[in-house]
C-alpha atoms as a PDB file:
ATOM      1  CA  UNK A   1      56.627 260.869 -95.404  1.00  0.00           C
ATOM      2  CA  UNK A   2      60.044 260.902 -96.373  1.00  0.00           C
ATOM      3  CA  UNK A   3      61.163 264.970 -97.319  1.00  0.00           C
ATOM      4  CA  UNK A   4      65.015 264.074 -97.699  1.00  0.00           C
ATOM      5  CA  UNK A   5      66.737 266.436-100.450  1.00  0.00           C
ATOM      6  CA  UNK A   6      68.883 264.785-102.836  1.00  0.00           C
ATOM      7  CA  UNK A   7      72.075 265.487-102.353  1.00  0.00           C
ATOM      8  CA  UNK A   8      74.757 265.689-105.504  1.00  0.00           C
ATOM      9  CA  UNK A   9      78.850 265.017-104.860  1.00  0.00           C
ATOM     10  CA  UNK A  10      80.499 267.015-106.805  1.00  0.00           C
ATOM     11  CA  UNK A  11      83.300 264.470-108.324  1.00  0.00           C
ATOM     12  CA  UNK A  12      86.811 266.117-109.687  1.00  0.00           C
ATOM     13  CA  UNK A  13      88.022 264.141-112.554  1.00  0.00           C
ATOM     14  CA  UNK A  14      91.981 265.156-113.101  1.00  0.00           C
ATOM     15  CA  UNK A  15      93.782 264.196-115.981  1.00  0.00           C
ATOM     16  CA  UNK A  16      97.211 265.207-117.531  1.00  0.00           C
ATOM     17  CA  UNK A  17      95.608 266.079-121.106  1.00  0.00           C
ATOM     18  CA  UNK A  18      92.525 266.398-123.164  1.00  0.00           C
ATOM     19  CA  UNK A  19      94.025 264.785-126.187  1.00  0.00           C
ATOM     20  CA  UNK A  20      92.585 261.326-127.551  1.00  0.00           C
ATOM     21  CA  UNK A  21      94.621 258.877-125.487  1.00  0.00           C
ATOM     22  CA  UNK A  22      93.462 255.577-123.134  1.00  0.00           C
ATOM     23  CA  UNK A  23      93.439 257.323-119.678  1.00  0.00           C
ATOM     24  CA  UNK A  24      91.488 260.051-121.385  1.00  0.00           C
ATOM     25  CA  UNK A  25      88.939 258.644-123.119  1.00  0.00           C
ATOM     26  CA  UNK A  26      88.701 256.274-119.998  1.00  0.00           C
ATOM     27  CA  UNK A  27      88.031 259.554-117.742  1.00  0.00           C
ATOM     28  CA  UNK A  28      85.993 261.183-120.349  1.00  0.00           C
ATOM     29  CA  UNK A  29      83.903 258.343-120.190  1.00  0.00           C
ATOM     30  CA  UNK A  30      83.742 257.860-116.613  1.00  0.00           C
ATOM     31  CA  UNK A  31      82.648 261.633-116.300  1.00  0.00           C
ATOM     32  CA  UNK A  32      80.020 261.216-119.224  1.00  0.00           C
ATOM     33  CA  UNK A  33      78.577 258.451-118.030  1.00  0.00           C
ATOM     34  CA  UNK A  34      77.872 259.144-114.218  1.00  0.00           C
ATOM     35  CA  UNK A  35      74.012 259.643-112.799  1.00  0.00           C
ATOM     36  CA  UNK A  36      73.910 263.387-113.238  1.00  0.00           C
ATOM     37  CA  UNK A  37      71.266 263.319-110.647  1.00  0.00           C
ATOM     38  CA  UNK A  38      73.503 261.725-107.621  1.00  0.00           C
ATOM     39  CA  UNK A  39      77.035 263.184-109.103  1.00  0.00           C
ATOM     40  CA  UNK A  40      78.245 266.563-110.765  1.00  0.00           C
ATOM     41  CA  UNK A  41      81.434 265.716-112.698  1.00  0.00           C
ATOM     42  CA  UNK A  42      84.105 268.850-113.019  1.00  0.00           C
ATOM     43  CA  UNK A  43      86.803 268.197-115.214  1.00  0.00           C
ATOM     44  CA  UNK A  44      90.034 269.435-115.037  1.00  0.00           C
ATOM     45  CA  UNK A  45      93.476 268.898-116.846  1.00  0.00           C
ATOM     46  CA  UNK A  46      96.827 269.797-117.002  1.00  0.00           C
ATOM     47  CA  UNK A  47      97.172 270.022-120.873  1.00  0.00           C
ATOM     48  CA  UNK A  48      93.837 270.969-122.877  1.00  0.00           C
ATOM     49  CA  UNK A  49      93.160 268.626-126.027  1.00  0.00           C
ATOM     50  CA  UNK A  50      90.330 267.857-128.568  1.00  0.00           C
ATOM     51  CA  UNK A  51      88.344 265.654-125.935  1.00  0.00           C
ATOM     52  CA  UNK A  52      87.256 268.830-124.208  1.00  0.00           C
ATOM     53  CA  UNK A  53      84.614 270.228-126.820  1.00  0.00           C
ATOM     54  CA  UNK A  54      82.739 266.401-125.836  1.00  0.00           C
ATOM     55  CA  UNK A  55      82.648 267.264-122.271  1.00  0.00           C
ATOM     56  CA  UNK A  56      81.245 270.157-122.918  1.00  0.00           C
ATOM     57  CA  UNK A  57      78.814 269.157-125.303  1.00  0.00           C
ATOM     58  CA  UNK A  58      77.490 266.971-122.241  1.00  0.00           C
ATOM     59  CA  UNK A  59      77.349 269.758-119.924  1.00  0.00           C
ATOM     60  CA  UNK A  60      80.422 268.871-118.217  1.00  0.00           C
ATOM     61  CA  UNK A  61      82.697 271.855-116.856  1.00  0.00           C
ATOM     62  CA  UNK A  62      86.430 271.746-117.750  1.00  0.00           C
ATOM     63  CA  UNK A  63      88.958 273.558-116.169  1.00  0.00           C
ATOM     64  CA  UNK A  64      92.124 273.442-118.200  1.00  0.00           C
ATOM     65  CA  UNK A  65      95.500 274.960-115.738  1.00  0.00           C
ATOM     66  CA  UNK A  66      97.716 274.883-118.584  1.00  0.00           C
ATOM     67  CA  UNK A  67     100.585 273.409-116.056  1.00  0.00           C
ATOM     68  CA  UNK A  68     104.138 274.651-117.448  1.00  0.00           C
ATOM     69  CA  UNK A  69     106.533 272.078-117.822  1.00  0.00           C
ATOM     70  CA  UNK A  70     108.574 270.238-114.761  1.00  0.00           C
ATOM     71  CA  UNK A  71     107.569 271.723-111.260  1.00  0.00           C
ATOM     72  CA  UNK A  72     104.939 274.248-111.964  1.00  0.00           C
ATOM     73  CA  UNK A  73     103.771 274.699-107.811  1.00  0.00           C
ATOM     74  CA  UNK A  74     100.887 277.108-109.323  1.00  0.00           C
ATOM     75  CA  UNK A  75      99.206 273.326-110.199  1.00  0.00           C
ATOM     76  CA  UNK A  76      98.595 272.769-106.293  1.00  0.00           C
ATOM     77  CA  UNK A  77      97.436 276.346-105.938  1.00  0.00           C
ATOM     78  CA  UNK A  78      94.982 276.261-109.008  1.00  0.00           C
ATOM     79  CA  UNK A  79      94.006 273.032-107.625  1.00  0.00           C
ATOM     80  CA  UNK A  80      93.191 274.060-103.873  1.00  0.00           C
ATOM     81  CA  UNK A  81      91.010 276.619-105.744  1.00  0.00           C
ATOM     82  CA  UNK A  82      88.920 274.580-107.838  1.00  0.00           C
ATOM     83  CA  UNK A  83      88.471 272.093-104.133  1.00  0.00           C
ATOM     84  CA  UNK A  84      87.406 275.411-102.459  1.00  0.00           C
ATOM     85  CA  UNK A  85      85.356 276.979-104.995  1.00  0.00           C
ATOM     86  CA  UNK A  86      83.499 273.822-106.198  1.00  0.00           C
ATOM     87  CA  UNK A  87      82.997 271.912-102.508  1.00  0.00           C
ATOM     88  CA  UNK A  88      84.563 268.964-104.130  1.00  0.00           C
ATOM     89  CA  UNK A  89      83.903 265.803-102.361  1.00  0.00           C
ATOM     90  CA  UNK A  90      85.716 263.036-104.411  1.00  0.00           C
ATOM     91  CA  UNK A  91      88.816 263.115-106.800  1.00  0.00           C
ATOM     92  CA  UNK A  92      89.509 261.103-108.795  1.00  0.00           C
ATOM     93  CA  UNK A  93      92.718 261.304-110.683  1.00  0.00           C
ATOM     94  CA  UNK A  94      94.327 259.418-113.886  1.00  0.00           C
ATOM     95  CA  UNK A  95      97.944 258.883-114.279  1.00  0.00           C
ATOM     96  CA  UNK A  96     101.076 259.562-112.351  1.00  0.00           C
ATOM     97  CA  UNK A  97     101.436 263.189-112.599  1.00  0.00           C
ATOM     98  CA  UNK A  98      97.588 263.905-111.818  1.00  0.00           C
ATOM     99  CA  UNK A  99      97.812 261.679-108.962  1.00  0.00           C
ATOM    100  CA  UNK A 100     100.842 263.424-107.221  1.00  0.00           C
ATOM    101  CA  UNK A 101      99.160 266.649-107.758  1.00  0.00           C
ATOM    102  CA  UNK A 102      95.582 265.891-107.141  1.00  0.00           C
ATOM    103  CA  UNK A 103      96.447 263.730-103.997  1.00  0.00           C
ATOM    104  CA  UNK A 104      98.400 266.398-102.353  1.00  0.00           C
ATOM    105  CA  UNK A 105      96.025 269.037-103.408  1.00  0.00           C
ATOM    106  CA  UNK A 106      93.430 266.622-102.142  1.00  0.00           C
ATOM    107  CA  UNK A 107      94.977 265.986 -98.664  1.00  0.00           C
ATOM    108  CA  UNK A 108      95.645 269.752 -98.120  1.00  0.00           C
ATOM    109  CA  UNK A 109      91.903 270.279 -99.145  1.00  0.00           C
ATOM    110  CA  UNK A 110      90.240 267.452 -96.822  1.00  0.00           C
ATOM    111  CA  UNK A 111      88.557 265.966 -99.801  1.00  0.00           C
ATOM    112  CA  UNK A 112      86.822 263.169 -98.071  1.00  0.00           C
ATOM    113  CA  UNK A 113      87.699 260.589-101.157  1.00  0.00           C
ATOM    114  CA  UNK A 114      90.280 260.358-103.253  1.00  0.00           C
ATOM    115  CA  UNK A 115      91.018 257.661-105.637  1.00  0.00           C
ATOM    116  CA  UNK A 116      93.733 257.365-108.144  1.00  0.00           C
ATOM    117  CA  UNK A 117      93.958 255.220-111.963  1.00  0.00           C
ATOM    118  CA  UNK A 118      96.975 254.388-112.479  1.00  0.00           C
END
């Protein structure tokens, strides 16, 4: 008899925005359309936008760090958080700025996967 607990990955979707652009409503859709029993998508972005009251709507938590303009180091910080807090095991970022800052943030946090859309 097999008793093995299924196990979810929690999956960290980063994007710059929220707003209704091609990288968004590519990750949007990625986190939408996931097996909610295998994977637990958390959202985050740097900018909030209209797309977010759809993720929500599908249960989907969004985490919106309102990232000040240039070098805002508080990103990385915010970031190391939400890898803590949540027990994120993949990230998965979307454009160049994401991917600097989720990378890093995801090296410093031993996420075991990272992958980037450029």
């Amino acid at each position: 008899m097999n008793n093995k607990v299924a196990v979810k990955l929690n999956i960290l979707i980063i994007t710059y925005t929220l707003e209704v652009g091609g990288a968004e409503r590519i990750a949007v859709s990625i986190a939408k359309g996931l097996n909610k029993a295998k994977f637990e998508p958390i959202f985050c972005c740097f900018k909030g936008g209209v797309l977010e009251k759809d993720l929500r709507e599908h249960g989907i938590s969004v985490f919106n760090l309102n990232k000040s303009r240039g070098f805002d180091l508080s990103v990385l910080i915010k970031l190391l958080k939400l890898i803590k807090e949540k027990k994120i095991d993949i990230i998965h970022t979307h454009s160049f700025s994401p991917n600097l800052w989720g990378r890093l943030a995801g090296i410093i946090g031993r996420v075991p996967v990272i992958i980037s859309t450029e």
